[in-house]
PDB file of N, CA and C in Angstrom:
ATOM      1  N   UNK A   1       0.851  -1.177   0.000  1.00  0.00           N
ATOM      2  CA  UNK A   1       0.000   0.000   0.000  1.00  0.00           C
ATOM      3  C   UNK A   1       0.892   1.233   0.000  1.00  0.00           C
ATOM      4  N   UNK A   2       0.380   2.241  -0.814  1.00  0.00           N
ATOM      5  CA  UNK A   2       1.217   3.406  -1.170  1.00  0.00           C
ATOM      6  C   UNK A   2       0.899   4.317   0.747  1.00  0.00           C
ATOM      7  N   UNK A   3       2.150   5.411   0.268  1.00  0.00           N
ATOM      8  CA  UNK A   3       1.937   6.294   2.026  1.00  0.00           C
ATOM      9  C   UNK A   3       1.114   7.429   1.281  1.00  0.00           C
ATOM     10  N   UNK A   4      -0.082   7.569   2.511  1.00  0.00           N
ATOM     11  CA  UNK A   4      -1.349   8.390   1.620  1.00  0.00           C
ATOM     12  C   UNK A   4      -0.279  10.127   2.043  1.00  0.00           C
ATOM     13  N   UNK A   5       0.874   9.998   3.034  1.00  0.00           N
ATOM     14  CA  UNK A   5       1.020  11.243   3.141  1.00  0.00           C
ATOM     15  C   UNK A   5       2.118  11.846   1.651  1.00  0.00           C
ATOM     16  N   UNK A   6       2.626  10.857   1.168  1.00  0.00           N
ATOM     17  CA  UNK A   6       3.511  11.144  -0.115  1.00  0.00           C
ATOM     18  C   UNK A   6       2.300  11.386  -1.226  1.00  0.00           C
ATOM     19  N   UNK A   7       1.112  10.921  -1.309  1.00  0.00           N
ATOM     20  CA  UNK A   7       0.465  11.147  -2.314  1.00  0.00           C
ATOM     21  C   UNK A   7      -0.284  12.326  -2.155  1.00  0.00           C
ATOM     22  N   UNK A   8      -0.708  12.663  -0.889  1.00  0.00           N
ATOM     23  CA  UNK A   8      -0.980  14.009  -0.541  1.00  0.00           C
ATOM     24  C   UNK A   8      -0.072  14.955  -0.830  1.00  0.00           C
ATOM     25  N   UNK A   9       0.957  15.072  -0.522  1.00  0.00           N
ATOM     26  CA  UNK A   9       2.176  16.002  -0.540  1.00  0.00           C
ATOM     27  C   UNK A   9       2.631  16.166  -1.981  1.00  0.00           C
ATOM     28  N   UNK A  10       1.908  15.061  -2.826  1.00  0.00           N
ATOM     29  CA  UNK A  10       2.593  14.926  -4.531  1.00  0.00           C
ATOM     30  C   UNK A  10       0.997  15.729  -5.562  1.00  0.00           C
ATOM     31  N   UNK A  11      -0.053  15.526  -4.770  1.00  0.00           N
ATOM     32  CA  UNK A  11      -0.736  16.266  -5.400  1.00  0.00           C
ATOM     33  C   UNK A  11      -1.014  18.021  -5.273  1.00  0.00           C
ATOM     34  N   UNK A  12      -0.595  18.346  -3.653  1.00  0.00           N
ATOM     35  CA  UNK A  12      -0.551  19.363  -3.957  1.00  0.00           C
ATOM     36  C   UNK A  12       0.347  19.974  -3.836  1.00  0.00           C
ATOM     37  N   UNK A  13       1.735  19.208  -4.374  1.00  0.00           N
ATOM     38  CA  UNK A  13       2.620  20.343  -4.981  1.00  0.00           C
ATOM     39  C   UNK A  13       2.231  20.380  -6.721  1.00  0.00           C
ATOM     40  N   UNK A  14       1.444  19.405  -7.164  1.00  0.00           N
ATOM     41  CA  UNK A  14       0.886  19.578  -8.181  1.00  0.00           C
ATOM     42  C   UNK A  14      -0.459  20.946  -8.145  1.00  0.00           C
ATOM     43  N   UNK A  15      -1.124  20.541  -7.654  1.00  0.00           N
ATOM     44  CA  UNK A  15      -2.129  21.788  -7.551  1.00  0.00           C
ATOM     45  C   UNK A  15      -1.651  23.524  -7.326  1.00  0.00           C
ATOM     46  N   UNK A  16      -0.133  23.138  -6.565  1.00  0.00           N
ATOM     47  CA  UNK A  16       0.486  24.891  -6.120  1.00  0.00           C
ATOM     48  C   UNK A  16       0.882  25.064  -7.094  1.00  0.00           C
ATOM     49  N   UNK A  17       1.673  24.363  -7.782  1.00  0.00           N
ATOM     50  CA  UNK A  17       2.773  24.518  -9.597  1.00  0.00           C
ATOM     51  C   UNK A  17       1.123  25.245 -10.508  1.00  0.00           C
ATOM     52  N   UNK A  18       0.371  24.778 -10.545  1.00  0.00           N
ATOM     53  CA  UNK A  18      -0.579  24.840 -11.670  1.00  0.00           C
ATOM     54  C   UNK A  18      -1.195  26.407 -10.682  1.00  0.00           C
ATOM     55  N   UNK A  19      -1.308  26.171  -9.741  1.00  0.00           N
ATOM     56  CA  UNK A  19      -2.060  27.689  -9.230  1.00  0.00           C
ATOM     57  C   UNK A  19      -1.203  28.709  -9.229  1.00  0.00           C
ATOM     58  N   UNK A  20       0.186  28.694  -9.115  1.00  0.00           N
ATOM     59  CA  UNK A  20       1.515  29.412  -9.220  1.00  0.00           C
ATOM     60  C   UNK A  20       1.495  30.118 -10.707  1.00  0.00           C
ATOM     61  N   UNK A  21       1.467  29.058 -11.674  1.00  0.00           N
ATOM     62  CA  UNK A  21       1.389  28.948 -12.555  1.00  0.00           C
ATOM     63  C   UNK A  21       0.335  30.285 -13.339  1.00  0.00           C
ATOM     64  N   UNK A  22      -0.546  30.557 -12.722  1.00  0.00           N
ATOM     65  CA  UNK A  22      -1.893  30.534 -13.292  1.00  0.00           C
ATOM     66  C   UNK A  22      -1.758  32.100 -12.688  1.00  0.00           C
ATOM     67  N   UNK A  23      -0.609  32.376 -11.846  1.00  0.00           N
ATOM     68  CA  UNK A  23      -0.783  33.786 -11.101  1.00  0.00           C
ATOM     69  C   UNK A  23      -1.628  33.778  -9.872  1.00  0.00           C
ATOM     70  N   UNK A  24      -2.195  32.718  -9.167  1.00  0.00           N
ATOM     71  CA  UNK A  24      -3.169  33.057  -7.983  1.00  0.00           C
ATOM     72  C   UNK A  24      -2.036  33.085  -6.957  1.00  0.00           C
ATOM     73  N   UNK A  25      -1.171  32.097  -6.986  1.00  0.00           N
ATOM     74  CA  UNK A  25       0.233  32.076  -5.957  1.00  0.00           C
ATOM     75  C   UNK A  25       1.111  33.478  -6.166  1.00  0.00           C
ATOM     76  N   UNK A  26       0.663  34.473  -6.480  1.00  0.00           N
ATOM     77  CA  UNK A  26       2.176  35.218  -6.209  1.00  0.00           C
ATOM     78  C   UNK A  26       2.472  35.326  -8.059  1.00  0.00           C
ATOM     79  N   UNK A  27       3.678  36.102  -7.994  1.00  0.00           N
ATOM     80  CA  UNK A  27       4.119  36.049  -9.713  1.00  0.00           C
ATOM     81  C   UNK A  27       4.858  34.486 -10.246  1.00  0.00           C
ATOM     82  N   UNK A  28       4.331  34.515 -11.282  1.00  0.00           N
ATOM     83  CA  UNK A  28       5.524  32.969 -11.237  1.00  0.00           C
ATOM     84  C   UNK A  28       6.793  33.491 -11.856  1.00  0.00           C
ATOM     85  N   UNK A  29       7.406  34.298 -11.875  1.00  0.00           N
ATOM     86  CA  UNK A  29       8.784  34.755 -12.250  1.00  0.00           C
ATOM     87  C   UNK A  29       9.563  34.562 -10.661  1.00  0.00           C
ATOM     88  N   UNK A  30      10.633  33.626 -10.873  1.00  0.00           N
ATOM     89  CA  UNK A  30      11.397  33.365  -9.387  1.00  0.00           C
ATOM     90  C   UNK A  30      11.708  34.739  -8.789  1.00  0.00           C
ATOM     91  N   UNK A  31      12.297  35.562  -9.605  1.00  0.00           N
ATOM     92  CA  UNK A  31      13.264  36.745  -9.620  1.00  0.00           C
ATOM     93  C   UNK A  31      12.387  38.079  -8.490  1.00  0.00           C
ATOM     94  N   UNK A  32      11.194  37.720  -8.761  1.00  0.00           N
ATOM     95  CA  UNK A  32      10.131  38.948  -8.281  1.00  0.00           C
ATOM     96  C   UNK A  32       9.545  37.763  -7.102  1.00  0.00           C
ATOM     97  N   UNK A  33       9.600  36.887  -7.002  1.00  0.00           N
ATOM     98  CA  UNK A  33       9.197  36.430  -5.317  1.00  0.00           C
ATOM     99  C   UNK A  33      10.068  36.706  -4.344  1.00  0.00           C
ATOM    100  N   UNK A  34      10.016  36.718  -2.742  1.00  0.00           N
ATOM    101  CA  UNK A  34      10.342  37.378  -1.930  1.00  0.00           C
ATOM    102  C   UNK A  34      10.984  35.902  -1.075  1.00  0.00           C
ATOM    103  N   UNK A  35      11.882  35.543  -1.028  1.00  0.00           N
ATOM    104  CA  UNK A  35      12.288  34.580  -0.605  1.00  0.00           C
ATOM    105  C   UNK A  35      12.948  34.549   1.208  1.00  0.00           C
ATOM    106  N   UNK A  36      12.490  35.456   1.292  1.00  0.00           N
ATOM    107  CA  UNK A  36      12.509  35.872   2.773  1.00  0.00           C
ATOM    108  C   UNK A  36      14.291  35.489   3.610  1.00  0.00           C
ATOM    109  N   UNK A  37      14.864  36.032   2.541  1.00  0.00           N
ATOM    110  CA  UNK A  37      16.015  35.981   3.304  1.00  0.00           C
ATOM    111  C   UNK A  37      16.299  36.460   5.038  1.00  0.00           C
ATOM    112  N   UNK A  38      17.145  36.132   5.519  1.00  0.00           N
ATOM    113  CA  UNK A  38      17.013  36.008   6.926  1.00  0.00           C
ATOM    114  C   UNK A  38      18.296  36.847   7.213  1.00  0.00           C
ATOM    115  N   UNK A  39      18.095  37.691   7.786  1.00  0.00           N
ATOM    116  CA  UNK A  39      19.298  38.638   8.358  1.00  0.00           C
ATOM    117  C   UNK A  39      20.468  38.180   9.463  1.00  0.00           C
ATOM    118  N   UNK A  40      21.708  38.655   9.217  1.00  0.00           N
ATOM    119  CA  UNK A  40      22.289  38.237  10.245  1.00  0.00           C
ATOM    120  C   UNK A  40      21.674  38.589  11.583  1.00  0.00           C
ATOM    121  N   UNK A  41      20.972  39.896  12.062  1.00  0.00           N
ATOM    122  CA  UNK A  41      20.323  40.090  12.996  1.00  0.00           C
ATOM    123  C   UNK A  41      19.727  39.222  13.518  1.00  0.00           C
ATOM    124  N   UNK A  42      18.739  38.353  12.603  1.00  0.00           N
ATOM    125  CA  UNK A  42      17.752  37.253  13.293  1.00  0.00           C
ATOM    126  C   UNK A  42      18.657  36.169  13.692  1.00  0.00           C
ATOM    127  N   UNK A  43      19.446  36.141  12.738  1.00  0.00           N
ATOM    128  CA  UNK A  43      20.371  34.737  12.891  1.00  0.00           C
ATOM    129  C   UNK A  43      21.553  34.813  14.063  1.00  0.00           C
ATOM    130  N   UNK A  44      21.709  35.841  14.811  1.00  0.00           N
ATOM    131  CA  UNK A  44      21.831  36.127  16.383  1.00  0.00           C
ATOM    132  C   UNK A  44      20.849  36.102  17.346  1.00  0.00           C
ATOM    133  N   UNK A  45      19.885  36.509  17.249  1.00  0.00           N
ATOM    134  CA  UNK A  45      18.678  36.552  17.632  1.00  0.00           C
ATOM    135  C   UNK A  45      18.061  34.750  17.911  1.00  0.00           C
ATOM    136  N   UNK A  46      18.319  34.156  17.079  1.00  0.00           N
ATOM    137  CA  UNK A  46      17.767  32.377  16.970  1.00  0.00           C
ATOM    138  C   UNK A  46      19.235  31.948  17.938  1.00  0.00           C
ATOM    139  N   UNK A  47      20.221  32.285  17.457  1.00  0.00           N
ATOM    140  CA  UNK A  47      21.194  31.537  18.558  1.00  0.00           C
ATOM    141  C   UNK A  47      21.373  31.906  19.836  1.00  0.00           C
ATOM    142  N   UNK A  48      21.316  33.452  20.216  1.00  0.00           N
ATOM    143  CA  UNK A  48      21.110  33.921  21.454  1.00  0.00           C
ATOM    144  C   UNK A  48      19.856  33.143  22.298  1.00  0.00           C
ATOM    145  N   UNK A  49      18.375  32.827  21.605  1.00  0.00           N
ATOM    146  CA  UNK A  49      18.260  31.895  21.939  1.00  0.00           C
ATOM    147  C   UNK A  49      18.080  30.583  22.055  1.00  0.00           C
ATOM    148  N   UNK A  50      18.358  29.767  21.406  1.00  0.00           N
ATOM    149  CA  UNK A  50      19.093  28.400  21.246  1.00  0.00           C
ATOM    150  C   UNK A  50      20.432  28.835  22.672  1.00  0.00           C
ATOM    151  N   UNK A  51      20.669  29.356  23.054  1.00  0.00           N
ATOM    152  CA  UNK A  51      21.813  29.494  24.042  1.00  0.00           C
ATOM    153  C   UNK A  51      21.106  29.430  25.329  1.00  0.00           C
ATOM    154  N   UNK A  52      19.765  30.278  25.468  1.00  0.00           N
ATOM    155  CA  UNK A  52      19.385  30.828  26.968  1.00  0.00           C
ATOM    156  C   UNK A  52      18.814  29.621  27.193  1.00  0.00           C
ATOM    157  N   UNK A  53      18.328  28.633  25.973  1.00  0.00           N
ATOM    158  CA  UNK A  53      17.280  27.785  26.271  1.00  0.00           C
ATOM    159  C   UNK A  53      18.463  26.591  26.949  1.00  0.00           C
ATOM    160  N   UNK A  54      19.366  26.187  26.397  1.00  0.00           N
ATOM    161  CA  UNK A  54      20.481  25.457  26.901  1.00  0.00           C
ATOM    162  C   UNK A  54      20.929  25.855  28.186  1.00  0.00           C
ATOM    163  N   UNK A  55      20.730  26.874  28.502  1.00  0.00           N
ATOM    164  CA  UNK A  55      21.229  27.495  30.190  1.00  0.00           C
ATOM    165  C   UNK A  55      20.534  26.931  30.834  1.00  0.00           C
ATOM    166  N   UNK A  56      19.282  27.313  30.211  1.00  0.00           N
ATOM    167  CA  UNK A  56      17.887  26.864  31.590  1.00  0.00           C
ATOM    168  C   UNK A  56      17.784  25.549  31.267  1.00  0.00           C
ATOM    169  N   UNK A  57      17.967  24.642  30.527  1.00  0.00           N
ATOM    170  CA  UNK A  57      18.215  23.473  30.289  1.00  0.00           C
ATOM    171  C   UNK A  57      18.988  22.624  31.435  1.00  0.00           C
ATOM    172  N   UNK A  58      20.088  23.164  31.450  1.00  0.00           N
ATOM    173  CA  UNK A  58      21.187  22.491  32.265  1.00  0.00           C
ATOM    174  C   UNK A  58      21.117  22.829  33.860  1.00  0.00           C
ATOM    175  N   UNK A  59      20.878  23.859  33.903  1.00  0.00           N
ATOM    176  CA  UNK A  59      20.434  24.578  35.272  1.00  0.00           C
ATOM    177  C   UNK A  59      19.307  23.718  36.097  1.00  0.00           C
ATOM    178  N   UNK A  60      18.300  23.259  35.320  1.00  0.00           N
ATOM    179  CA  UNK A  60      16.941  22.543  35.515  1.00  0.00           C
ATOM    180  C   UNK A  60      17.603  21.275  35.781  1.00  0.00           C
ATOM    181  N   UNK A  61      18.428  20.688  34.410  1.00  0.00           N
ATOM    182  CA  UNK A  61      19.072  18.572  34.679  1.00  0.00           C
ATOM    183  C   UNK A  61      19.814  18.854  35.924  1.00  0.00           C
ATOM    184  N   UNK A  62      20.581  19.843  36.781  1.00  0.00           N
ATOM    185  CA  UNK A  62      21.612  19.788  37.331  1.00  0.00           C
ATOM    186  C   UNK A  62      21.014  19.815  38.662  1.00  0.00           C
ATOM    187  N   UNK A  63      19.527  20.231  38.661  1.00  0.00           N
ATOM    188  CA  UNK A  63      19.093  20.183  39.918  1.00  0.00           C
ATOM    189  C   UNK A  63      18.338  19.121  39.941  1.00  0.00           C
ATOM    190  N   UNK A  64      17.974  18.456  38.849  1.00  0.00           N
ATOM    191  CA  UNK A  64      17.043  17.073  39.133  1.00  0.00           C
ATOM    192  C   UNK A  64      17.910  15.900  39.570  1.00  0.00           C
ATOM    193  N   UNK A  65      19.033  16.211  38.959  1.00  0.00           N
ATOM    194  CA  UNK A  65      20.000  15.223  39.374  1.00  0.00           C
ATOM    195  C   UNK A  65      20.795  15.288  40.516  1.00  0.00           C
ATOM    196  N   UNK A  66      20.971  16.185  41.082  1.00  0.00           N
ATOM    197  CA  UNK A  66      20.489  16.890  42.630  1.00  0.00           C
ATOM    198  C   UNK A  66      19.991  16.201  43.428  1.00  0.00           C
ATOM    199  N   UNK A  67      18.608  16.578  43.487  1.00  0.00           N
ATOM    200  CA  UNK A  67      17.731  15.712  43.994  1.00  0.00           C
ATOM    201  C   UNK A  67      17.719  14.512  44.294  1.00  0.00           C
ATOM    202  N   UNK A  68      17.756  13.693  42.775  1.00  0.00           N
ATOM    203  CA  UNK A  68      17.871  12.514  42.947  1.00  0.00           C
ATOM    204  C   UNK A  68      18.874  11.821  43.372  1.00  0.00           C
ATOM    205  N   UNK A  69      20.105  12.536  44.150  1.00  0.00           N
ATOM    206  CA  UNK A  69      21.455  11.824  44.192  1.00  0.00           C
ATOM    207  C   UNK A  69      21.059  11.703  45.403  1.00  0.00           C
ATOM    208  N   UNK A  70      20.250  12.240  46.018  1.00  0.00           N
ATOM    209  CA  UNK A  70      20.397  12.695  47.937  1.00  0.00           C
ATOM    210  C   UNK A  70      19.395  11.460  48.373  1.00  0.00           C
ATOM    211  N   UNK A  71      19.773  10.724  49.315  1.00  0.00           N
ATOM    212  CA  UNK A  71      19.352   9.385  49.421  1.00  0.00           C
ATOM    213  C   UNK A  71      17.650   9.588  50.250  1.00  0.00           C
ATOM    214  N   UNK A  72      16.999   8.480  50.093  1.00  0.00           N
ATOM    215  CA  UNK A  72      15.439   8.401  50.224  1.00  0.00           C
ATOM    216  C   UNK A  72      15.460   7.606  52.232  1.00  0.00           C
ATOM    217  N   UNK A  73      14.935   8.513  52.781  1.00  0.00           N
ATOM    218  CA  UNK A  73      15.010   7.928  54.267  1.00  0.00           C
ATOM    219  C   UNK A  73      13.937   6.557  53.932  1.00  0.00           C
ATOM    220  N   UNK A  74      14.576   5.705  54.440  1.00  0.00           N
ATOM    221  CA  UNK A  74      13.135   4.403  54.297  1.00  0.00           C
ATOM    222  C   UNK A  74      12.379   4.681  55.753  1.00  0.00           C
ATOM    223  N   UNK A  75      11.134   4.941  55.685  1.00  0.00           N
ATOM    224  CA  UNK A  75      10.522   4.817  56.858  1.00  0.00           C
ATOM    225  C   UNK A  75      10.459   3.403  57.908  1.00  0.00           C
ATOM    226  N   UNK A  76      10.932   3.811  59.295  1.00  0.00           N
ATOM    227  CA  UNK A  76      10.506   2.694  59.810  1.00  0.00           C
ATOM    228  C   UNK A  76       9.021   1.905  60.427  1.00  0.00           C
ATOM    229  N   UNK A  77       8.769   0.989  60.716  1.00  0.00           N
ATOM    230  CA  UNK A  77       7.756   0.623  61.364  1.00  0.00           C
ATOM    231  C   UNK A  77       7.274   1.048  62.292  1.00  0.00           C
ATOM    232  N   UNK A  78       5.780   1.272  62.548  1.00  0.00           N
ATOM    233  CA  UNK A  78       6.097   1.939  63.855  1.00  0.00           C
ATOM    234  C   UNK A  78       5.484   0.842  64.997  1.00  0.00           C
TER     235      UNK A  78
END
């Protein structure tokens, strides 16, 4: 049995080509679409945080593992 998500994904990049095509998508000349280049600004901006998220990341494992190192009193009977 074929994957219904490849045949989905194959028809409508067929349907965008033909609507592209047709001018409802935007111009079809590559040259005049807006390809949303990404500034070095943002691209500090995404790693600054990709960084903070790794801080609080490690900050968070370093105390769970903390925790869990410090031994469990077994209760006695009473």
């Amino acid at each position: 049995m074929h994957d219904p998500r490849a045949a989905f994904t194959a028809v409508l990049h067929v349907v965008a080509a033909h609507l592209r095509s047709a001018g409802a998508l935007g111009p079809a000349d590559e040259t005049q679409r807006d390809r949303g280049a990404v500034s070095l600004e943002q691209a500090l901006w995404y790693a600054a945080a990709a960084v903070a998220v790794a801080v609080v990341a490690t900050i968070i494992w370093a105390q769970i593992r903390t925790t869990a190192s410090t031994p469990v009193d077994v209760p006695s009977a009473p």
